[in-house]
N, C-alpha and C. Protein backbone atom coordinates (compact mmCIF):
# COMPACT_ATOMS: atom_id res chain seq x y z
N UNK A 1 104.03 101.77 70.06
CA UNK A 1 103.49 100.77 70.96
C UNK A 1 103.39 101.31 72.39
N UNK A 2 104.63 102.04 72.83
CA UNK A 2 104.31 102.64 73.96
C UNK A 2 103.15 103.50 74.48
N UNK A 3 102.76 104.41 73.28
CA UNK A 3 101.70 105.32 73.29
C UNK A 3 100.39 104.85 73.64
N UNK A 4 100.49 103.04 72.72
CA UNK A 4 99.25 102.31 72.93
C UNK A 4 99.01 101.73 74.30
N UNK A 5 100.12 101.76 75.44
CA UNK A 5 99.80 101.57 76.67
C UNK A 5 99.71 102.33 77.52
N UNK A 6 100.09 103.70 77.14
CA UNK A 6 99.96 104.61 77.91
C UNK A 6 98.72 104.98 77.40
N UNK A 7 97.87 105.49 76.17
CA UNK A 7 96.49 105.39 76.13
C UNK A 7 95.53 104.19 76.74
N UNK A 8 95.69 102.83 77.06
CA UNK A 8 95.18 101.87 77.81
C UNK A 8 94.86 101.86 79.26
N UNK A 9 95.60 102.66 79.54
CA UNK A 9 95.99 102.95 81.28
C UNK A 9 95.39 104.25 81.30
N UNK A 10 95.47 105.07 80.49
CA UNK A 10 94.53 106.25 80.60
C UNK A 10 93.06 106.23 80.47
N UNK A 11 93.00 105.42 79.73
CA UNK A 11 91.41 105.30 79.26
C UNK A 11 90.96 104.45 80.36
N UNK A 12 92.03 103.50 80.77
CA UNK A 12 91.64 102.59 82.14
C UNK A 12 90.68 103.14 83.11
N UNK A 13 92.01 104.26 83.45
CA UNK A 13 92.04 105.19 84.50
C UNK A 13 90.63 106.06 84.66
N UNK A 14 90.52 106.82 83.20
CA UNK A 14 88.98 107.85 83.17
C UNK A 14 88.15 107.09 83.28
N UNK A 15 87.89 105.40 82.25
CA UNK A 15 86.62 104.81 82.77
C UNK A 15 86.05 104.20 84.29
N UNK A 16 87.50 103.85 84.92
CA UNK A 16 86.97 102.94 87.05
C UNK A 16 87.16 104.89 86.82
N UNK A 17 87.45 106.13 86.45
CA UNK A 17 86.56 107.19 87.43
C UNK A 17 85.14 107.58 87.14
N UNK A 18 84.69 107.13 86.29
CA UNK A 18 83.51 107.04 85.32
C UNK A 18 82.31 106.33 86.42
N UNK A 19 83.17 104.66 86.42
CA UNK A 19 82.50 103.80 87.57
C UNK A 19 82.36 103.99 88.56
N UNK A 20 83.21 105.01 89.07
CA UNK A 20 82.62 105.14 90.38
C UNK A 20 81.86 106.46 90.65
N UNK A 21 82.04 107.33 89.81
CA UNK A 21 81.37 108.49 89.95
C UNK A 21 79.87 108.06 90.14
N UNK A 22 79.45 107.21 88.97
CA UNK A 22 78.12 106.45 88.94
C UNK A 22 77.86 105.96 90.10
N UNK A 23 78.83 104.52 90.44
CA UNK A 23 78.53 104.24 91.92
C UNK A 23 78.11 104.97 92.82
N UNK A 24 78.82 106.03 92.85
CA UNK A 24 78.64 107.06 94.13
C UNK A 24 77.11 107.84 94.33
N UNK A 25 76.88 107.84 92.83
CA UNK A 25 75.46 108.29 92.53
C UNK A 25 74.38 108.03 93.56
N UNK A 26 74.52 107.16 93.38
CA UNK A 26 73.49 106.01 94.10
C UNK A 26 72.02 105.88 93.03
N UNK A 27 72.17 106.61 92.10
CA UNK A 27 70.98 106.21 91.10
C UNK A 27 71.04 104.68 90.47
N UNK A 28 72.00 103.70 90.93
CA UNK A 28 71.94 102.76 89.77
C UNK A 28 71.28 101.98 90.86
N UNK A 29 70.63 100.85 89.76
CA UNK A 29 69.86 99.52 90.27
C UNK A 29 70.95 98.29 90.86
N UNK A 30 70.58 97.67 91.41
CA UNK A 30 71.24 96.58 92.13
C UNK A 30 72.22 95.61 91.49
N UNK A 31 71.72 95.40 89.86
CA UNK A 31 72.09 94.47 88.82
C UNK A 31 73.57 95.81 88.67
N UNK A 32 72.90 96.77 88.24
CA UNK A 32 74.11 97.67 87.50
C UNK A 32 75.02 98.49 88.43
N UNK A 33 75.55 97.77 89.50
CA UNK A 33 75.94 98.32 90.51
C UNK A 33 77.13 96.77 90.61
N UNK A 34 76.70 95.92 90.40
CA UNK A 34 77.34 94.75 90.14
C UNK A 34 78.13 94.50 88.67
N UNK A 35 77.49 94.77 87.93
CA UNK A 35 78.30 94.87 86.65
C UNK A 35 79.29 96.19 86.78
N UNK A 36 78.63 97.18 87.13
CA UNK A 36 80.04 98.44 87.59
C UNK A 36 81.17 98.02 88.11
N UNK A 37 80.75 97.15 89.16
CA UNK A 37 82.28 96.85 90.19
C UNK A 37 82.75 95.54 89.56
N UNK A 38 82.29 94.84 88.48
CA UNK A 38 82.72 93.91 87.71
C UNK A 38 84.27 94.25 86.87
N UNK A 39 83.19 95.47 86.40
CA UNK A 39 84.23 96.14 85.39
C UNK A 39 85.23 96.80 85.84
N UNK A 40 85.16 97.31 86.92
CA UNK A 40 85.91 98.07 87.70
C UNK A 40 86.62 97.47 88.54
N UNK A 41 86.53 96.26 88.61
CA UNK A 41 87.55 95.41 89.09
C UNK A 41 88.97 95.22 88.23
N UNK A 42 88.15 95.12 86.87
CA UNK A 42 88.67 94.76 85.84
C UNK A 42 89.92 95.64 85.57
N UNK A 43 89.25 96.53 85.53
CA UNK A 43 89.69 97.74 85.24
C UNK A 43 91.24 98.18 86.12
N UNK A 44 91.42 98.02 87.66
CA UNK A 44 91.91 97.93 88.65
C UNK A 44 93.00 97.14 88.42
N UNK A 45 92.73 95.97 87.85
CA UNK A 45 94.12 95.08 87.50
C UNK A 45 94.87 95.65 86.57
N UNK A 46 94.10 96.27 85.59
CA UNK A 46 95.23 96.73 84.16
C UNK A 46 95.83 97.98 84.38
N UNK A 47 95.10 98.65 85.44
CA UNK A 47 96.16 99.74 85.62
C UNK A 47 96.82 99.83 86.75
N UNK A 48 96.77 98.97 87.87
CA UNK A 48 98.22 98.04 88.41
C UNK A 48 99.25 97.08 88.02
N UNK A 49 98.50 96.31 86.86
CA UNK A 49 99.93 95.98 85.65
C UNK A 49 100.49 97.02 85.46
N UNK A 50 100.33 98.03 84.76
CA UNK A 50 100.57 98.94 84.33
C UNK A 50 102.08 99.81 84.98
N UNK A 51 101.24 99.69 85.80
CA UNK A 51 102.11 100.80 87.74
C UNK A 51 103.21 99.86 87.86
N UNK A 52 102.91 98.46 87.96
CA UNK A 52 103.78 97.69 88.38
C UNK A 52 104.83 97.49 87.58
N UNK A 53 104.59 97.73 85.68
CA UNK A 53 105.48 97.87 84.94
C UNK A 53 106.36 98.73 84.98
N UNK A 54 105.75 99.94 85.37
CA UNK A 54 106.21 101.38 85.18
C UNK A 54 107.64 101.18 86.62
N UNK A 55 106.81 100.88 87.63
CA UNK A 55 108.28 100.84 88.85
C UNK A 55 108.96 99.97 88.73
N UNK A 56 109.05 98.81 88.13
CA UNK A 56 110.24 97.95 87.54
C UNK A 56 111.07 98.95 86.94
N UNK A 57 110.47 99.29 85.68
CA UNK A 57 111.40 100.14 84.99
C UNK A 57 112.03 101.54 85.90
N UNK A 58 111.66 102.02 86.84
CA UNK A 58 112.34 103.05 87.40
C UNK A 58 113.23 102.02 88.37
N UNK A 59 112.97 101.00 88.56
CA UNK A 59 113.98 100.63 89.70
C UNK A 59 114.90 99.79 88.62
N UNK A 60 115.09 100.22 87.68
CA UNK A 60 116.41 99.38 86.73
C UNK A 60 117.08 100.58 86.53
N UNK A 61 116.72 102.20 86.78
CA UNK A 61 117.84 102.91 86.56
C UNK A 61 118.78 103.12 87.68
N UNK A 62 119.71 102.80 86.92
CA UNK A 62 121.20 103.04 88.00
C UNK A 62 121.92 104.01 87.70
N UNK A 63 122.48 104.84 88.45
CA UNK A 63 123.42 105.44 88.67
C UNK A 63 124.74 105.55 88.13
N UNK A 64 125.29 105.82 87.06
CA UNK A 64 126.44 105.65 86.55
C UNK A 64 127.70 106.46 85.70
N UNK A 65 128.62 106.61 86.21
CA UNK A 65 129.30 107.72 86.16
C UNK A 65 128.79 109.47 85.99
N UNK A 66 127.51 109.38 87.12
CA UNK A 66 127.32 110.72 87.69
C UNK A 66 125.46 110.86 86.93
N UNK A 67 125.57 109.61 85.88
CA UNK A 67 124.21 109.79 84.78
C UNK A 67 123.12 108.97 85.08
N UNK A 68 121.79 108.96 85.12
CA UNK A 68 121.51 107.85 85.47
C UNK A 68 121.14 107.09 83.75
N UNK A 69 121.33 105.68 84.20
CA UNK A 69 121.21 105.02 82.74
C UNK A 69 120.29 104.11 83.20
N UNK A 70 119.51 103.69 81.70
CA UNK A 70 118.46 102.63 81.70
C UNK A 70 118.91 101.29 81.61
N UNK A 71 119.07 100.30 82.46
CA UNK A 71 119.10 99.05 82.18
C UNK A 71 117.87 97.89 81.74
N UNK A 72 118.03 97.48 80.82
CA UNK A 72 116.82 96.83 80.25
C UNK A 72 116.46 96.04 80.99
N UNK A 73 115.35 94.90 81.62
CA UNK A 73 114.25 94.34 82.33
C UNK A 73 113.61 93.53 81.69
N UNK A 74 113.06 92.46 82.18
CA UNK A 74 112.24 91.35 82.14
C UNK A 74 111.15 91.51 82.20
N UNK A 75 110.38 92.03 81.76
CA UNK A 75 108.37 91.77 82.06
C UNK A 75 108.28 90.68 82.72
N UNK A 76 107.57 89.92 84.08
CA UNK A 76 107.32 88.94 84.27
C UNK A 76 105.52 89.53 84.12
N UNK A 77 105.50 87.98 83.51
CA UNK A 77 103.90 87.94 83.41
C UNK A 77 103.18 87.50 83.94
């Protein structure tokens, strides 16, 4: 399951660079320049869920007798 979110966030990631490479183009039409940043909005949220999951979990490791250990966490949704 983990793998399946770390492929989600990757694929996130290559497609808003996909979108904007295009954007940057400047070859697209007016309509598809709007659906780009649609998606790429989209896109933007799931791999700041993502980030935001990821530094929860680094800020639950503590320090403990010299090791650091994982303390388990809450997803808020």
């Amino acid at each position: 399951m983990a793998e399946k979110k770390n492929a989600d966030f990757e694929q996130s990631l290559e497609r808003l660079e996909e979108l904007v490479d295009q954007m940057e183009s400047g070859e697209l039409s007016l309509e598809a320049m709007i659906k780009h940043f649609e998606e790429g909005s989209k896109l933007v949220e799931v791999c700041t869920k993502k980030l935001n999951e990821v530094e929860q979990k680094i800020e639950k490791l503590v320090k403990k007798d010299g090791e650091l250990k994982e303390v388990p966490f809450e997803v808020e949704d």
